[in-house]
Protein backbone atom coordinates (compact mmCIF):
# COMPACT_ATOMS: atom_id res chain seq x y z
CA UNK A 1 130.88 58.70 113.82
CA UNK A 2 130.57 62.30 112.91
CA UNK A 3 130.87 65.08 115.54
CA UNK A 4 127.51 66.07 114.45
CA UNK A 5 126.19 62.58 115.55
CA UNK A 6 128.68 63.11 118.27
CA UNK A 7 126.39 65.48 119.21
CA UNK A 8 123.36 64.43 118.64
CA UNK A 9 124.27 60.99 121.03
CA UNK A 10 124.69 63.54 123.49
CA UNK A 11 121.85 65.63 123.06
CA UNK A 12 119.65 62.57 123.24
CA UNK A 13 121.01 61.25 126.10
CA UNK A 14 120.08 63.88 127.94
CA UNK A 15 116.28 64.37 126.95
CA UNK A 16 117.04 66.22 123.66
CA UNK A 17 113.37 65.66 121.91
CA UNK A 18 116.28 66.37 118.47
CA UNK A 19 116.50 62.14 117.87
CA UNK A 20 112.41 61.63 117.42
CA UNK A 21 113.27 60.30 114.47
CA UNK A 22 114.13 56.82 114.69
CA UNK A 23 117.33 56.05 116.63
CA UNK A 24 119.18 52.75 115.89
CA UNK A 25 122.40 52.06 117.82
CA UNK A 26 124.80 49.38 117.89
CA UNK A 27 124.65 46.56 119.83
CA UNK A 28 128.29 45.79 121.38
CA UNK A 29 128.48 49.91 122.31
CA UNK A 30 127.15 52.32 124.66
CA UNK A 31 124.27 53.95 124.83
CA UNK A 32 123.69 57.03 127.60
CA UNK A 33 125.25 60.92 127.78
CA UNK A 34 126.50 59.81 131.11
CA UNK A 35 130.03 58.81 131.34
CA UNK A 36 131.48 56.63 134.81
CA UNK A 37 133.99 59.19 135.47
CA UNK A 38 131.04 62.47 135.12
CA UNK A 39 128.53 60.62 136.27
CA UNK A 40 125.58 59.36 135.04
CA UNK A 41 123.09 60.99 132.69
CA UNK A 42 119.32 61.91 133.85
CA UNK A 43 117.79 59.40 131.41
CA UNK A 44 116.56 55.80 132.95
CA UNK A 45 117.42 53.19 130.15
CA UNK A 46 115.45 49.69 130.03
CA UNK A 47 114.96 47.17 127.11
CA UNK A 48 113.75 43.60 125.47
CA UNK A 49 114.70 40.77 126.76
CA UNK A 50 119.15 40.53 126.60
CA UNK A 51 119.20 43.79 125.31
CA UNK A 52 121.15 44.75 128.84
CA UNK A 53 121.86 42.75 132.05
CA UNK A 54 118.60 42.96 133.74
CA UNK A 55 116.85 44.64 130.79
CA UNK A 56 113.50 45.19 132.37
CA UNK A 57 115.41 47.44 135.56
CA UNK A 58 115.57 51.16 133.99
CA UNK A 59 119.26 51.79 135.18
CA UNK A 60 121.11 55.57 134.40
CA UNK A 61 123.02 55.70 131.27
CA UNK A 62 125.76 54.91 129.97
CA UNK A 63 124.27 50.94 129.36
CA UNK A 64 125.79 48.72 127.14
CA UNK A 65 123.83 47.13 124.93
CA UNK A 66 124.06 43.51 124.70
CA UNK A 67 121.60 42.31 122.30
CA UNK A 68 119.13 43.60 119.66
CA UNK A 69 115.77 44.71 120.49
CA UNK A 70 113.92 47.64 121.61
CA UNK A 71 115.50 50.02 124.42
CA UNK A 72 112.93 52.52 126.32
CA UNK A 73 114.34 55.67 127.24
CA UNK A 74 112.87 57.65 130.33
CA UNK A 75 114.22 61.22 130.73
CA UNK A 76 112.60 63.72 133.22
CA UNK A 77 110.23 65.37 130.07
CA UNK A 78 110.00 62.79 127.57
CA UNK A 79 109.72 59.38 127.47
CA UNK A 80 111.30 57.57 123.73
CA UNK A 81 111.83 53.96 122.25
CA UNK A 82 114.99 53.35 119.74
CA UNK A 83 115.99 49.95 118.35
CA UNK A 84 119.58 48.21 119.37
CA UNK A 85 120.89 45.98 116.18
CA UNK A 86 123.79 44.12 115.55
CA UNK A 87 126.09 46.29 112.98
CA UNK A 88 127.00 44.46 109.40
CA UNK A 89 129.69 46.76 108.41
CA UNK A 90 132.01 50.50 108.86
CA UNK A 91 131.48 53.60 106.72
CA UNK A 92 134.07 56.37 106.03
CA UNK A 93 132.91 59.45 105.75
CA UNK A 94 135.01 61.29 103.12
CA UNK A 95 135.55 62.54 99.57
CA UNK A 96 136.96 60.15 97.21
CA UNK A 97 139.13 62.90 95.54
CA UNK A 98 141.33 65.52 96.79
CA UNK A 99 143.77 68.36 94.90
CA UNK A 100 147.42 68.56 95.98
CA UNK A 101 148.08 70.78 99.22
CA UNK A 102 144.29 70.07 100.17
CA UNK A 103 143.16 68.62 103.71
CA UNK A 104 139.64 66.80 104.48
CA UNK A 105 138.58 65.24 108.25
CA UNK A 106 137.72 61.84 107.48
CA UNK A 107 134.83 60.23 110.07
CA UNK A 108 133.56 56.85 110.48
CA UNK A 109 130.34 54.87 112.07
CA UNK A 110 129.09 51.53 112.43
CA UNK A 111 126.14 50.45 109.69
CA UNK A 112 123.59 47.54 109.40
CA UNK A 113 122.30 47.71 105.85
CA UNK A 114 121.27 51.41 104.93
CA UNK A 115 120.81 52.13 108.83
CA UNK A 116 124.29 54.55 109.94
CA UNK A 117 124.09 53.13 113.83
CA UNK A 118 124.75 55.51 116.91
CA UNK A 119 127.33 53.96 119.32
CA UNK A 120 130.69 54.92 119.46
CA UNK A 121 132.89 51.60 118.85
CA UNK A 122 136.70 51.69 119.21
CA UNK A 123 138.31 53.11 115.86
CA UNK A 124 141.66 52.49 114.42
CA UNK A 125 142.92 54.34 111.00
CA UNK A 126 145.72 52.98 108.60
CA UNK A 127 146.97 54.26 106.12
CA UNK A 128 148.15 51.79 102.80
CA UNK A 129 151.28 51.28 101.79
CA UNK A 130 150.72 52.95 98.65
CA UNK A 131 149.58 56.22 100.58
CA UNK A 132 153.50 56.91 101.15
CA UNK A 133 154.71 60.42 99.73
CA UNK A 134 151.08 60.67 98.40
CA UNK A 135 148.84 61.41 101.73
CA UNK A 136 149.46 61.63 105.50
CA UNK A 137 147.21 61.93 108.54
CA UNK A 138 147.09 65.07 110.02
CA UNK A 139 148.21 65.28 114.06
CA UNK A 140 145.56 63.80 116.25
CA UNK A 141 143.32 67.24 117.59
CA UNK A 142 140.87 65.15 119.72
CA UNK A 143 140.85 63.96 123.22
CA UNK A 144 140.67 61.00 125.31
CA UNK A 145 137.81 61.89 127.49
CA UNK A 146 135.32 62.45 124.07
CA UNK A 147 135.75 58.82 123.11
CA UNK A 148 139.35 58.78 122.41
CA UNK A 149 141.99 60.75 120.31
CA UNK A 150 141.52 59.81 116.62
CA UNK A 151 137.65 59.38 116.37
CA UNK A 152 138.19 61.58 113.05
CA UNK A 153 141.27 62.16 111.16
CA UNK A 154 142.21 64.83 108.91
CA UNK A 155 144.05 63.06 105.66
CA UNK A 156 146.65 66.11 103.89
CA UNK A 157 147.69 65.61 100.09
CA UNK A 158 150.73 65.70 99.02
CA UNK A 159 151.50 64.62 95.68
CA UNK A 160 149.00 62.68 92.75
CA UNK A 161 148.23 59.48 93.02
CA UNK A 162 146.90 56.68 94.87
CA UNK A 163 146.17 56.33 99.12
CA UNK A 164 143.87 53.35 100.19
CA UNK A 165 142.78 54.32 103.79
CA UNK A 166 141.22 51.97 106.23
CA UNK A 167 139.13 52.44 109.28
CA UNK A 168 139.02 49.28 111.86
CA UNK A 169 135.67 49.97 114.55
CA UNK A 170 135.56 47.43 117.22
CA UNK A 171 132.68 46.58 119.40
CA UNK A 172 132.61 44.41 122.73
CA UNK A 173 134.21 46.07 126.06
CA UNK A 174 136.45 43.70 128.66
CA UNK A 175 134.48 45.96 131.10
CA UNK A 176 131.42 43.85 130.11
CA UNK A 177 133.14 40.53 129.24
CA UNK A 178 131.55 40.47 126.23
CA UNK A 179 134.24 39.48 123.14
CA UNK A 180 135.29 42.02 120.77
CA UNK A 181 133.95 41.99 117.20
CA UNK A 182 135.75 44.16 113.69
CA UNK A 183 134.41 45.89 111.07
CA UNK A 184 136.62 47.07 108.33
CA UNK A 185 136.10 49.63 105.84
CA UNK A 186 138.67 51.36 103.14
CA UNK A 187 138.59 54.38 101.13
CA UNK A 188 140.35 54.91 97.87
CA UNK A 189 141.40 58.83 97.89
CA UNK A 190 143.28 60.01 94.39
CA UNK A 191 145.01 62.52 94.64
CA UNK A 192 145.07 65.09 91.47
């Protein structure tokens, strides 16, 4: 996910009016701007029927979704619906071309069709084989307590040619004893 969706998962979780239009998130991830070591956010999250455990109770975020359907969300001045759906697929964000000695932050999300999906899964970048002497991650700028160190990467250029670089986002959380699902997505980068 993008910082700017980052963001904007923030913003809505705590009443931001910004998201009006047409949230979907992922089911197997979080949704809330609370965290459980800040606390909780002022938002009161209920759904459909196995969207949460005990979807009808509105509980404080964060609340991992379970299931698809609708999720009503109750903050102090407005009162929203999104959609929860179960994610087909990963997107990178990033250019498909780069010039030697040039840098770009790659970014990735969960998708279902056309739909990019809020919900921040856990992410794991590779880089190919063929990526050696040709392209190399960047150091790792982020920290652990925004949703863990390498949410984006920055990919430098070295030399022309080839770098195949794949993004692994993970749904499912042991915390919930609910089974962890992949989605796999790689982007060809030539180098020029």
């Amino acid at each position: 996910m993008t910082k700017f969706a980052a963001l904007a998962v923030l913003l809505v979780g705590c009443g931001s009016s910004h998201a009006s239009r047409g949230e979907v998130h992922a089911v197997g991830t979080y949704i809330g701007g609370g965290s459980y070591l800040f606390g909780s956010d002022d938002c009161q999250y209920s759904g459909a029927p196995g969207v949460f455990v005990n979807s009808a109770v509105p509980e404080n975020g964060p609340r991992f979704i379970r299931g698809s359907g609708r999720i009503t969300i109750a903050c102090p001045k407005v009162t929203r619906e999104v959609v929860a759906v179960v994610p087909t697929g990963a997107k990178i964000w990033g250019e498909k071309t780069m010039k030697v000695g040039e840098k770009q932050l790659l970014t990735a999300s969960l998708v279902a069709g056309d739909d990019d999906l809020f919900g921040e899964a856990r992410i794991e970048w590779n880089l190919g084989t063929d990526c050696t002497n040709v392209a190399s991650f960047g150091p790792v700028m982020g920290a652990q307590d925004t949703g863990g160190q390498d949410r984006s990467r920055d990919v430098i250029a070295a030399a022309k040619g080839a770098c195949h670089v794949t993004v692994t986002l993970s749904t499912g959380s042991e915390l919930e004893n609910v089974a962890s699902k992949g989605y796999q997505q790689t982007l060809l980068i030539t180098v020029k």
